[in-house]
Protein backbone atom coordinates (compact mmCIF):
# COMPACT_ATOMS: atom_id res chain seq x y z
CA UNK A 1 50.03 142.67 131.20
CA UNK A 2 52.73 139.96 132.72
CA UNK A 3 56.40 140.50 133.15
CA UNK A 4 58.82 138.31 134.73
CA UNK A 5 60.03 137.97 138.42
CA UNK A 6 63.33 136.24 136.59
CA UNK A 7 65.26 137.53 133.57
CA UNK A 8 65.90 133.58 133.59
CA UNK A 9 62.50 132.65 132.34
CA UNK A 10 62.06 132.71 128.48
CA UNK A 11 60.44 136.12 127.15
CA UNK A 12 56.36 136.07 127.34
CA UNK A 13 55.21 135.42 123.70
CA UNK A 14 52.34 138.54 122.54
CA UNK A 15 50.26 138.67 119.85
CA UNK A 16 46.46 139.61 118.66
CA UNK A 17 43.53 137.62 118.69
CA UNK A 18 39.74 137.89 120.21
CA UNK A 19 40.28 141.91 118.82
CA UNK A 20 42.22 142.57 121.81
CA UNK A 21 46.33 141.55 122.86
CA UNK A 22 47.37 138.17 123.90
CA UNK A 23 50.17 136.91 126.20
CA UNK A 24 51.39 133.95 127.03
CA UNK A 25 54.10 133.11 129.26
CA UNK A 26 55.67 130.05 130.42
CA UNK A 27 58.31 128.63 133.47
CA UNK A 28 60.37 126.86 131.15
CA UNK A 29 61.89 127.47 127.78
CA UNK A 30 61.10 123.54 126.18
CA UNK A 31 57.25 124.52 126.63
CA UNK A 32 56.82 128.10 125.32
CA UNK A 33 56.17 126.50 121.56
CA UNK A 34 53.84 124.55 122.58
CA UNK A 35 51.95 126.32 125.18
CA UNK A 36 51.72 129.22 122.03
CA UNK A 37 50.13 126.52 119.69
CA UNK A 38 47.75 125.13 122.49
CA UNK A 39 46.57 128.79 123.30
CA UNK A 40 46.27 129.42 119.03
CA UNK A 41 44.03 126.48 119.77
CA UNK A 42 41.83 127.54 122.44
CA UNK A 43 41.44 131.19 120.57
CA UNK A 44 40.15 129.94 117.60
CA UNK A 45 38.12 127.14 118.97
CA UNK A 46 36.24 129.48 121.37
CA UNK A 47 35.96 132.47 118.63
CA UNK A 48 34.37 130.05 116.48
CA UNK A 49 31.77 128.99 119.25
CA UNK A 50 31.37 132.32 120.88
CA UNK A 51 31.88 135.44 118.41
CA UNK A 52 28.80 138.27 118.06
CA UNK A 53 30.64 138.94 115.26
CA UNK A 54 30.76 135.92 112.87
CA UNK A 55 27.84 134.57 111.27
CA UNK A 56 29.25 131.00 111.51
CA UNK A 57 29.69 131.26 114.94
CA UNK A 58 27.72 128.63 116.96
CA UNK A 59 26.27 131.91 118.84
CA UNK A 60 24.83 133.68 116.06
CA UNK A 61 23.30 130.54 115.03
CA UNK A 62 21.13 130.18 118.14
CA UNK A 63 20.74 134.34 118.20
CA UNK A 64 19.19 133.98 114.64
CA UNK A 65 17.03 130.88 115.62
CA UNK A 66 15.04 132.85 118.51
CA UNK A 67 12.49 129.86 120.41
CA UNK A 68 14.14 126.87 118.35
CA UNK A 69 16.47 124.50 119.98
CA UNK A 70 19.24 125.07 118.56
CA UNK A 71 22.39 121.84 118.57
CA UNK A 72 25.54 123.32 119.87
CA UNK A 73 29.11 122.11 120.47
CA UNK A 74 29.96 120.76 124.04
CA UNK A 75 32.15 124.11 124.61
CA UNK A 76 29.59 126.59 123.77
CA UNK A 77 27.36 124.60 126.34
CA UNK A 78 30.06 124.83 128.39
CA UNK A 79 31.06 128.78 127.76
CA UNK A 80 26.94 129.19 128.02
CA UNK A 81 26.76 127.38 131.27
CA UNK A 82 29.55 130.06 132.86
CA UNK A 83 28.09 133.24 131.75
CA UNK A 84 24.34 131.67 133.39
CA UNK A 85 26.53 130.93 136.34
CA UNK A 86 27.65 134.48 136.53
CA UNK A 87 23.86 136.04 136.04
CA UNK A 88 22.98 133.35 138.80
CA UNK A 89 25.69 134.20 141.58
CA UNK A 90 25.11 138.47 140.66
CA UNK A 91 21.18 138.09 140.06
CA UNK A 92 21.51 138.99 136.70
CA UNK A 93 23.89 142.08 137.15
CA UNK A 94 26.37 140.46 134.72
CA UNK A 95 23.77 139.18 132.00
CA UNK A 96 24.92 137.16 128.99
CA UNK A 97 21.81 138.06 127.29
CA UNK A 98 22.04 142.09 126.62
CA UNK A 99 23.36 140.96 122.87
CA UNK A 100 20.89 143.11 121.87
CA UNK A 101 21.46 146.45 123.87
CA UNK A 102 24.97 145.98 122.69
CA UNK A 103 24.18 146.03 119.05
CA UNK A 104 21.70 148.88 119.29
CA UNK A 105 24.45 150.99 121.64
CA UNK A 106 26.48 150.43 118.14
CA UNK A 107 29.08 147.61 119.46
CA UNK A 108 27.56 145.75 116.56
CA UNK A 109 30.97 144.61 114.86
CA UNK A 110 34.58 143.91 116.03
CA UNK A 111 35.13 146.76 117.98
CA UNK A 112 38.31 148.19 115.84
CA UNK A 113 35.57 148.43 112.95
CA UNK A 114 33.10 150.44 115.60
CA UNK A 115 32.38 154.09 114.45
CA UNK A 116 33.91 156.32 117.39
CA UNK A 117 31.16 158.66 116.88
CA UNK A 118 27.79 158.77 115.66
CA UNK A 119 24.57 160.10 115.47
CA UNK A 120 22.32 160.56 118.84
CA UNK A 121 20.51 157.19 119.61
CA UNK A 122 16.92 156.32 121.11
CA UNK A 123 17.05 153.37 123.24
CA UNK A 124 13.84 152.02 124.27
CA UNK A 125 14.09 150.05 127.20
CA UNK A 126 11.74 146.89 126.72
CA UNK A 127 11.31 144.04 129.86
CA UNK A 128 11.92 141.06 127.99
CA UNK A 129 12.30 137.14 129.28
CA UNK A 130 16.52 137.79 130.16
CA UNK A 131 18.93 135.13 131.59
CA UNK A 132 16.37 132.89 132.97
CA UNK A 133 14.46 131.92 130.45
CA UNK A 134 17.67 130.92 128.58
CA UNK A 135 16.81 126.95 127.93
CA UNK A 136 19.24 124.57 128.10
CA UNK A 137 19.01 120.94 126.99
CA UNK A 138 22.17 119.41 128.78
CA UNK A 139 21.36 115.84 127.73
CA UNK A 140 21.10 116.47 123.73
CA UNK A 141 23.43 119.83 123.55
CA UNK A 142 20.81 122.16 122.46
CA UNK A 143 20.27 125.36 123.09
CA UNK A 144 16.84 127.90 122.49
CA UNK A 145 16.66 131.86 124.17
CA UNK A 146 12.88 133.66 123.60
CA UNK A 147 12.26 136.12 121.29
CA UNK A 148 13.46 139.25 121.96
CA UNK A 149 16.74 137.68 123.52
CA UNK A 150 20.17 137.78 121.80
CA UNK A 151 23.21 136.20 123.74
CA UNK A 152 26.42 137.97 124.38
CA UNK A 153 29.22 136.02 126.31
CA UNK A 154 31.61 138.86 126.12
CA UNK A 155 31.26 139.07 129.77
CA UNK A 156 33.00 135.88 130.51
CA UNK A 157 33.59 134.10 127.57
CA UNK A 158 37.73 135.45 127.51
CA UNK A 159 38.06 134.84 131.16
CA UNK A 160 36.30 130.96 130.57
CA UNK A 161 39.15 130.32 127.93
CA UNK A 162 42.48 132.13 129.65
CA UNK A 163 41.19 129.61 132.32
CA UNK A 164 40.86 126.82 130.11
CA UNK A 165 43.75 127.37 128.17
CA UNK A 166 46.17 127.89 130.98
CA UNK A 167 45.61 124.28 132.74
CA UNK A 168 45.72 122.73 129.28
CA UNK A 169 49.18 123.90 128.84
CA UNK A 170 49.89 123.05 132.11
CA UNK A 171 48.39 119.90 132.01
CA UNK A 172 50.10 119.07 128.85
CA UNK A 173 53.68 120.52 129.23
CA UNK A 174 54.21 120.08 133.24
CA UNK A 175 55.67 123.69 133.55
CA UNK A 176 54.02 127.07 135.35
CA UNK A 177 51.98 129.55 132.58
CA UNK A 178 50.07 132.63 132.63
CA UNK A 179 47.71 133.54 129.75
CA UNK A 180 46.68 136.93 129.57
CA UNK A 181 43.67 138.22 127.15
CA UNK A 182 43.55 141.74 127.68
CA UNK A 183 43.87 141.94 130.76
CA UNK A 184 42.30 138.38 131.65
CA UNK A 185 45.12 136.81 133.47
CA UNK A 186 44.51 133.09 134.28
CA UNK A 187 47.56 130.84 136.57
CA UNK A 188 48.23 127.56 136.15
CA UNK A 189 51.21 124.89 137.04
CA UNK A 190 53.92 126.08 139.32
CA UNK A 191 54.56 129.44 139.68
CA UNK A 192 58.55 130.81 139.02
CA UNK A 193 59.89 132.19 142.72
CA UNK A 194 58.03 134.58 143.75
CA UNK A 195 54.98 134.35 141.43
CA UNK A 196 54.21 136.01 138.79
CA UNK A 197 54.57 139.48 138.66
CA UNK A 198 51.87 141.28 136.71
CA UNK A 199 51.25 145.16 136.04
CA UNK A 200 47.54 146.79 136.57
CA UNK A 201 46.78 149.40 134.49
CA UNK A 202 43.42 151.26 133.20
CA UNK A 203 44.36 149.65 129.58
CA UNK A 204 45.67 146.10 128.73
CA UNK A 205 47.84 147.37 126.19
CA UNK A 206 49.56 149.93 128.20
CA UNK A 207 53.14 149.95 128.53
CA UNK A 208 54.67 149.10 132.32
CA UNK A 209 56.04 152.46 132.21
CA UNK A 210 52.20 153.25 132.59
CA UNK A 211 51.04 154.36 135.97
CA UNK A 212 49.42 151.63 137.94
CA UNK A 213 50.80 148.86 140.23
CA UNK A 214 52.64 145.65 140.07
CA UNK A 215 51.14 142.84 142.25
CA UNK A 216 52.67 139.08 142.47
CA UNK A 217 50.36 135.85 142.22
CA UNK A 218 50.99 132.34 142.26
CA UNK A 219 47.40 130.69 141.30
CA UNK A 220 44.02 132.09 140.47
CA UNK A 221 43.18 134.81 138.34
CA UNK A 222 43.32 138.48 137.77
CA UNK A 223 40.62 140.61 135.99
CA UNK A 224 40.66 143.79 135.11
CA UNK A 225 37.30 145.93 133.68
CA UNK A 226 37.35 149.39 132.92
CA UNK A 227 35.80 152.24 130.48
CA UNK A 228 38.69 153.37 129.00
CA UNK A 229 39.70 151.38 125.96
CA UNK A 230 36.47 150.21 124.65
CA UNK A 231 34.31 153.57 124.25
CA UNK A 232 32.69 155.49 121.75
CA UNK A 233 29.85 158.36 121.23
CA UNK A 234 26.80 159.03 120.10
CA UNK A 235 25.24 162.17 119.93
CA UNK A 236 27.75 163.33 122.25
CA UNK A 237 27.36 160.59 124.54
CA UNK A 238 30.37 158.65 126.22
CA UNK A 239 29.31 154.82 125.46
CA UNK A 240 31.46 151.57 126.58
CA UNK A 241 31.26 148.01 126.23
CA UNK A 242 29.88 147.40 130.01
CA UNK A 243 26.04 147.55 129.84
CA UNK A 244 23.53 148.27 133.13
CA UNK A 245 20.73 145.63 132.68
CA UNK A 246 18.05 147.70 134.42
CA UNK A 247 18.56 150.93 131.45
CA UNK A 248 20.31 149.44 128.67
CA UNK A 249 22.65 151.86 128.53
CA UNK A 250 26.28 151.28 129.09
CA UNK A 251 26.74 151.93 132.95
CA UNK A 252 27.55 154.36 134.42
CA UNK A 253 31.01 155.29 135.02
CA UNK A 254 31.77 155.70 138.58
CA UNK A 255 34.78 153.33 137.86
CA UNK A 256 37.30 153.81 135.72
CA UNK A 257 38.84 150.45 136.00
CA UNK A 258 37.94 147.61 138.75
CA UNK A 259 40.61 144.62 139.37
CA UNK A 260 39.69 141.59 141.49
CA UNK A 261 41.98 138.57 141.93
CA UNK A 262 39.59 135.35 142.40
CA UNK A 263 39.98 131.71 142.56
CA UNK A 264 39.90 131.46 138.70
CA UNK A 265 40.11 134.29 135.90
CA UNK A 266 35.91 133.76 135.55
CA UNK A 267 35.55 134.59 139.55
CA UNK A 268 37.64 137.57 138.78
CA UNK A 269 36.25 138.94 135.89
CA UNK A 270 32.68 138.29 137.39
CA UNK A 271 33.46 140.95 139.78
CA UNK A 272 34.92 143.28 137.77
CA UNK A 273 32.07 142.96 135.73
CA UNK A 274 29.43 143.80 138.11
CA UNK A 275 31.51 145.99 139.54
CA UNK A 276 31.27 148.30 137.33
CA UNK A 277 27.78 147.84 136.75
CA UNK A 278 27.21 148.56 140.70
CA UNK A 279 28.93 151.73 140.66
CA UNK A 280 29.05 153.35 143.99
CA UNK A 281 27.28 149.81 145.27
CA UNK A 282 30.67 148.27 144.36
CA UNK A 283 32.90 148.40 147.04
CA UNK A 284 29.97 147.02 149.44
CA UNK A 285 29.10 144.38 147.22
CA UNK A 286 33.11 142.96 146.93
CA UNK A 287 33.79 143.59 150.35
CA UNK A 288 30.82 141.81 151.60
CA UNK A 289 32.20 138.64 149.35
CA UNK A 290 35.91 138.91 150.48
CA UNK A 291 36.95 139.58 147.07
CA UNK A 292 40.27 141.51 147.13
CA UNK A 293 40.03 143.89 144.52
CA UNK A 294 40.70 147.68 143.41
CA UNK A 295 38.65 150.58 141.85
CA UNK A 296 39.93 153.36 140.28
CA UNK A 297 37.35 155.84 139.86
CA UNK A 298 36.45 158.68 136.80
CA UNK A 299 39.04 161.02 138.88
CA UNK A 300 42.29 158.32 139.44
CA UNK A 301 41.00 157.93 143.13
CA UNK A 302 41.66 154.33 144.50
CA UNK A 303 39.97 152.09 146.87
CA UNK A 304 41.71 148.66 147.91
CA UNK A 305 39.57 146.32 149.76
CA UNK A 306 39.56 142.59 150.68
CA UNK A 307 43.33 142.25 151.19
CA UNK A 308 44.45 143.12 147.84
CA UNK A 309 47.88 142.42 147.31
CA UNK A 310 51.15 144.96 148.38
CA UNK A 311 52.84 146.61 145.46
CA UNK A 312 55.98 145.03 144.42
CA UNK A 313 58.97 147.43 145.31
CA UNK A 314 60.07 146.77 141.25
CA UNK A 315 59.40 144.43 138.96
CA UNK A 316 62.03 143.15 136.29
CA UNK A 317 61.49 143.30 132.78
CA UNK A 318 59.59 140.82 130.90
């Protein structure tokens, strides 16, 4: 979550949306209304387009139309055309398609409505058509996935907004922002002196009293993935929100939490992502991208690689 490098900048504004906490933070005091109102904006718009959970989402419209083109707005297209991007640049590691695996896993509601415990389950593993046979009409904004197939964006779809959010408001007001969505940090505009100075910890709603670093950034993103906050059981067995492709299960949890800084909040939360799909894979898969990043793993050990930025000696209070 984002504090301050200056008790001179106006107080970060939080709040709840997307079932998880929202902050939004701003170099100058004239802009903080409106960068709040052009983030409400952004939420609801992209909730709208993008939510397994709504039945008039533009989403659940093309998962309950399976081999019909389906007409979709030009920022689902555009939220769609990320999370393909991310299965395309991890070969399908992070997969917008595992809707389905989701739902049976029991993440089949907003997740503050998810049972946190249940009876055992019996996955069945099935090959079907996945990411690439995802069709996209780019000329007459239609959409169509195969039977079988049911889309979840969950991967990237908070990271495509904070992005898209954060240069509107900068675009629009002139001033330096951060937009954090649980722990989807995305930098736009000038930064105050110094950066921004921003607080990693295993859950996004932690307090900064909570153990974990403080690193400063001026531009780019920050992502943080983990398997702490969104988790429940069945049968006795630890599930979380981050599902393997290849079982269908959530992965496994070598990582607690992974945290990558990347050009934009989707680069960063891309790695994250896979990271914790790749498991002990992980830190050769970042490092062999140059991605600075940091793994905690199920027993608080932690691995820096890729330059990863120095601590901050102390951090003043948001």
């Amino acid at each position: 979550m984002p504090t301050t490098t200056s008790r001179s900048l106006p107080p970060a504004a939080r709040f709840r949306a997307l079932g998880t906490t929202v902050v939004v933070a701003v170099t100058e005091v004239r802009a903080r209304a409106g960068a709040i109102d052009i983030l409400g904006e952004e939420l609801d718009a992209i909730d709208l387009a993008c939510s397994r959970f709504r039945t008039d989402s533009e989403l659940s419209q093309v998962n309950a139309a399976p081999g019909v083109w389906t007409e979709v707005s030009p920022l689902f297209l555009a939220a769609l055309e990320v999370a393909l991007d991310a299965a395309r640049s991890t070969d399908g590691i992070v997969d917008p398609t595992l809707g389905r695996a989701l739902r049976l896993l029991g993440y089949d509601r907003d997740f503050a409505d998810v049972a946190t415990d249940g009876a055992p389950l019996r996955v069945l593993v099935e090959r079907t058509a996945g990411w690439r046979a995802v069709d996209v009409d780019r000329l007459r904004s239609r959409v169509r996935v195969p039977r079988g197939v049911e889309l979840d964006l969950g991967a990237t779809a908070k990271a495509f907004v904070a992005d898209r959010a954060a240069r509107r408001i900068a675009a629009d007001t002139g001033v330096g922002v951060i937009v954090d969505l649980g722990g989807d940090c995305a930098l736009a505009g000038p930064a105050p002196v110094g950066g921004w100075a921003i607080h990693v910890a295993d859950r996004h709603d932690a307090p900064a009293t909570a153990p974990g670093p403080t690193i400063a950034l001026a531009e780019g993103g920050l992502a943080t993935s983990g398997t702490t906050a969104r988790k429940w059981t069945r049968g006795g067995r630890a599930l979380h929100h981050v599902v393997d492709p290849e079982t269908g299960w959530s992965a496994d949890t070598v990582w607690r939490t992974a945290s990558a800084v990347g050009a934009t909040c989707v680069a960063a939360n891309v790695a994250t992502t896979a990271a914790i799909v790749l498991g002990n894979r992980a830190p050769g898969w970042l490092a062999a991208r140059g991605l600075p990043a940091r793994l905690v793993a199920a027993d608080g050990e932690v691995v820096t690689l890729g330059g990863w930025p120095a601590d901050l000696p102390q951090a003043a209070d948001g």
